[in-house]
Each structure stands twice: as C-alpha cells, then as structure tokens.
C-alpha atoms as a PDB file:
ATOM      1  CA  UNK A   1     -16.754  19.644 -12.821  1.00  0.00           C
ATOM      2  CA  UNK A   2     -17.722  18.034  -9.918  1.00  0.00           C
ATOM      3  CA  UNK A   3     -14.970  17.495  -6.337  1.00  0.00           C
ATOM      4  CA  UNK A   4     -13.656  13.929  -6.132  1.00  0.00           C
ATOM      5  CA  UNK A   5     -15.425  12.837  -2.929  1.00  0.00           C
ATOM      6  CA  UNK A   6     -12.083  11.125  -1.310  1.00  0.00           C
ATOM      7  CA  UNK A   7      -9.473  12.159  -3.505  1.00  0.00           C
ATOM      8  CA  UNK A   8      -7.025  10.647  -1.521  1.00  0.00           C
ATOM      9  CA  UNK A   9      -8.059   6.938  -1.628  1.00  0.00           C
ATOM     10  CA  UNK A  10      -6.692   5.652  -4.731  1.00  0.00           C
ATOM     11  CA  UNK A  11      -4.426   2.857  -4.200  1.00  0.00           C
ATOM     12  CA  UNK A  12      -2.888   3.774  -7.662  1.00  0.00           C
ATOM     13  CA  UNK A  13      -1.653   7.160  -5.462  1.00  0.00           C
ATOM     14  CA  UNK A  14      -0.637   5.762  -2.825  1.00  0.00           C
ATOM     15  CA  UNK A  15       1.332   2.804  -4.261  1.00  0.00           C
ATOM     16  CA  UNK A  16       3.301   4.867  -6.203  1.00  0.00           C
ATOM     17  CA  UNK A  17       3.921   7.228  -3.116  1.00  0.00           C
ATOM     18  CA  UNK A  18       5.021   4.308  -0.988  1.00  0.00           C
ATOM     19  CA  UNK A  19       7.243   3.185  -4.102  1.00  0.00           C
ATOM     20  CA  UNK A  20       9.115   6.721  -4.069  1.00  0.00           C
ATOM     21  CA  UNK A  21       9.647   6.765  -0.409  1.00  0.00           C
ATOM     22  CA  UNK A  22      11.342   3.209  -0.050  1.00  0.00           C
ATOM     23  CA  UNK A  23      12.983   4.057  -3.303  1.00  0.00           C
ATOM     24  CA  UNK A  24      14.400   6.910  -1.087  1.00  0.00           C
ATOM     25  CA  UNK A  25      15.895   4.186   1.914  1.00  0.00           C
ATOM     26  CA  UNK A  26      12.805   4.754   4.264  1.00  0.00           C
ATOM     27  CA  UNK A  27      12.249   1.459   6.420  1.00  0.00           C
ATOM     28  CA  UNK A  28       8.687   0.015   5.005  1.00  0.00           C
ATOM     29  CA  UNK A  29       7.468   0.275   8.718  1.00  0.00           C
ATOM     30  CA  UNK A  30       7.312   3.322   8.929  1.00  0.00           C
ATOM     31  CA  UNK A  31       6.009   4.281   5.293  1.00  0.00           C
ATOM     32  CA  UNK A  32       3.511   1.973   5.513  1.00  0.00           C
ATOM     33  CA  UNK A  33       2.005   2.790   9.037  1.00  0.00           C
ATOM     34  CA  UNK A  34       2.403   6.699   7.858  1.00  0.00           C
ATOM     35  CA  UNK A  35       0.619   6.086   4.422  1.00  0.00           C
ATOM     36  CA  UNK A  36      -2.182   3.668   6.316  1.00  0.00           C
ATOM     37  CA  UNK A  37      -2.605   6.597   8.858  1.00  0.00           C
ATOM     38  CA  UNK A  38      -3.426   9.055   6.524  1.00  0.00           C
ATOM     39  CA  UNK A  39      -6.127   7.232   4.570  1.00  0.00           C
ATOM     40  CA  UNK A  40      -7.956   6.106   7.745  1.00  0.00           C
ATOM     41  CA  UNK A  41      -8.463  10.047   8.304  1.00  0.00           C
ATOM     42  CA  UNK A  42      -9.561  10.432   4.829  1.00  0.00           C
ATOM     43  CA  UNK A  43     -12.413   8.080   5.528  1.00  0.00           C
ATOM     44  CA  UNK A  44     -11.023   4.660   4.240  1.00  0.00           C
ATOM     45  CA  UNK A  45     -12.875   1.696   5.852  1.00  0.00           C
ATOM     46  CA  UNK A  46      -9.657  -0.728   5.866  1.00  0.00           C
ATOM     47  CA  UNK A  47      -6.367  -0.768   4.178  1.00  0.00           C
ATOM     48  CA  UNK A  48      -3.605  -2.973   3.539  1.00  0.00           C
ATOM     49  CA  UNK A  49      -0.090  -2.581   2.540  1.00  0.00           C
ATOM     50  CA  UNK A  50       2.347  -5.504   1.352  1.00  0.00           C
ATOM     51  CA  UNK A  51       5.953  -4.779   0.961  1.00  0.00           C
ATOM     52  CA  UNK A  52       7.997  -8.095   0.171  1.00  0.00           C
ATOM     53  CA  UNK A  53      11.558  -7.957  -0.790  1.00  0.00           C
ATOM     54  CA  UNK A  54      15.085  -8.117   0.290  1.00  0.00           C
ATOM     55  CA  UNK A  55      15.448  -5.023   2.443  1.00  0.00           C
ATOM     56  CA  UNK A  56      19.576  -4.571   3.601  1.00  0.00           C
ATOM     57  CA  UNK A  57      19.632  -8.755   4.181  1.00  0.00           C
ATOM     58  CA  UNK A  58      20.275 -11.558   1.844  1.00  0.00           C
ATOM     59  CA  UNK A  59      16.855 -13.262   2.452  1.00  0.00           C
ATOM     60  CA  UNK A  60      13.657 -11.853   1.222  1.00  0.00           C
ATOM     61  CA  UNK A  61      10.834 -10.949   3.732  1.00  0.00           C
ATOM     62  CA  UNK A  62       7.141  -9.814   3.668  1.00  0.00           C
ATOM     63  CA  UNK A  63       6.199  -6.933   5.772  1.00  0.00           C
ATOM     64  CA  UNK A  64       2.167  -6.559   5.711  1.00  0.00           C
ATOM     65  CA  UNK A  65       0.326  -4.190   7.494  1.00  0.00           C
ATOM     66  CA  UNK A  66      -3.709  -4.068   7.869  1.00  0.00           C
ATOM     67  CA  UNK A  67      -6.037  -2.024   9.620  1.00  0.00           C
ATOM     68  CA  UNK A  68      -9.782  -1.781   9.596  1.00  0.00           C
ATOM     69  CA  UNK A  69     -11.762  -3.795   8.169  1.00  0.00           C
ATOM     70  CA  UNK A  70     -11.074  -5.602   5.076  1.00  0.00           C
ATOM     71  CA  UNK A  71     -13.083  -7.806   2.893  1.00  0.00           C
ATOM     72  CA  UNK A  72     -11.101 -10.441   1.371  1.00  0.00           C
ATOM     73  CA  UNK A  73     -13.238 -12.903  -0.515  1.00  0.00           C
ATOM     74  CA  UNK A  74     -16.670 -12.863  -2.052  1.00  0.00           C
ATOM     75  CA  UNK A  75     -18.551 -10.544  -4.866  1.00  0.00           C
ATOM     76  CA  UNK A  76     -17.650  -7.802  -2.715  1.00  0.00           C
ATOM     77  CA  UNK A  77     -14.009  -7.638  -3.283  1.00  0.00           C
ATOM     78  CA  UNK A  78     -14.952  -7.192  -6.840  1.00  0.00           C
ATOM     79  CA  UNK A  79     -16.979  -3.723  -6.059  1.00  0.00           C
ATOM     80  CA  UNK A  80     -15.399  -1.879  -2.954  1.00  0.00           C
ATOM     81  CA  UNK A  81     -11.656  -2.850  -2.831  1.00  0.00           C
ATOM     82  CA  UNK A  82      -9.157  -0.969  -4.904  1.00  0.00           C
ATOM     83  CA  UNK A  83      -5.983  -2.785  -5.495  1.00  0.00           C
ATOM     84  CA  UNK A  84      -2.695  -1.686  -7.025  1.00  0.00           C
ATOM     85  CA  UNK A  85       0.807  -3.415  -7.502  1.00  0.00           C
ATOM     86  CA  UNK A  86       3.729  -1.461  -7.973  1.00  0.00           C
ATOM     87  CA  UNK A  87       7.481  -2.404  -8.359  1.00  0.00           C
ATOM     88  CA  UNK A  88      10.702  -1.474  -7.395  1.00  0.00           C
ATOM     89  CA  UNK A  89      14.093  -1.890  -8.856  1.00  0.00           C
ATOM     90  CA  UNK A  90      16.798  -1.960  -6.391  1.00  0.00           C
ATOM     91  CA  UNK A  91      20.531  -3.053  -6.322  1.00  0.00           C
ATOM     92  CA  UNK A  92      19.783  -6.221  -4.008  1.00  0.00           C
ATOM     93  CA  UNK A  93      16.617  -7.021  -6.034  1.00  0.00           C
ATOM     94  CA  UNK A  94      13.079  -6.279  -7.082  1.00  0.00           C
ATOM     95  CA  UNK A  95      10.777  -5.501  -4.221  1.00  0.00           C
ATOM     96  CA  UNK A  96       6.947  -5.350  -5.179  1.00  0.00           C
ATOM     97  CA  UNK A  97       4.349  -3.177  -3.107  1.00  0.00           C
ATOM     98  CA  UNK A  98       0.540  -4.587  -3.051  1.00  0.00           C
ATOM     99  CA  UNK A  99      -1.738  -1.662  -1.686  1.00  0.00           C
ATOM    100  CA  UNK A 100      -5.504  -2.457  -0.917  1.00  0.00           C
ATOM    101  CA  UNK A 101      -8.144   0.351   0.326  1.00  0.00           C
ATOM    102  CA  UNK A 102     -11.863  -0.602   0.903  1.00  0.00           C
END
C-alpha cells in the first residue's frame, strides 16, 4: 500500500473534529482558526469553515471563516473542492458545520 499524499485534508476529518470540539463548549473562533491553521501547513490551497447556530444567545448566527484561495463556482468546484456537512445536537438547538478544502 501506497502513503496518502495529504492525509490530513479530508473535510470528512476535519468536520467531524470541529463537531467534537464545539460539542465540547469551545467558542467556533477559535476551533475554526485552529483547524484552518493546521491544513494550510499540510499544503491545502484554501479552506473554509461555516459554523451557524445559536451559540449561548437566543438568535442564531453564522460564523464563516476563509483563507486562501477558494474556487466557488464553475467545473472546477466539481474536481478540487472537498465539501462536508456535519451536525450538531445541542440543548439550544441544532448547529450545522459546512467545511470546504481546495
């Protein structure tokens, strides 16, 4: 068997690792810039992170974070981004997490 070339840039991974920490009461801030961090070392070319949800207020909010360079439209998208949705359960309501490495 052959090495993954960058094992670390599945947005499946890194979804569900963001999922665990909020699940955990970490401020989305802060896990996102950490997890965005990390895969721009690992030789990512852009990333985004969506976290959008009530958060300790009534109202809902949407805290996005992108870096790099990100294609968002075209035939491209369909080839070099890797997208992944994951969502959490929590006792003021569901809060979803969009990841999104190129």
């Amino acid at each position: 068997f052959d090495t993954i070339p960058h094992g670390g840039l599945s947005a499946a991974a890194v979804a569900e690792g963001v999922r665990a920490k909020l699940a955990n009461g970490e401020q989305p801030n802060r896990v996102s810039q950490g997890a965005i961090r990390g895969l721009l070392q690992k030789g990512a070319w852009g990333v985004k992170i969506e976290v959008s949800g009530k958060r300790r207020v009534q109202r809902a909010k949407t805290h996005k974070v992108i870096e790099g360079f990100l294609k968002t439209s075209g035939n491209p998208t369909r080839y070099y981004l890797d997208r992944a949705t994951r969502v959490l359960p929590l006792p003021q309501g569901i809060t979803g997490i969009i990841v999104t490495i190129m």
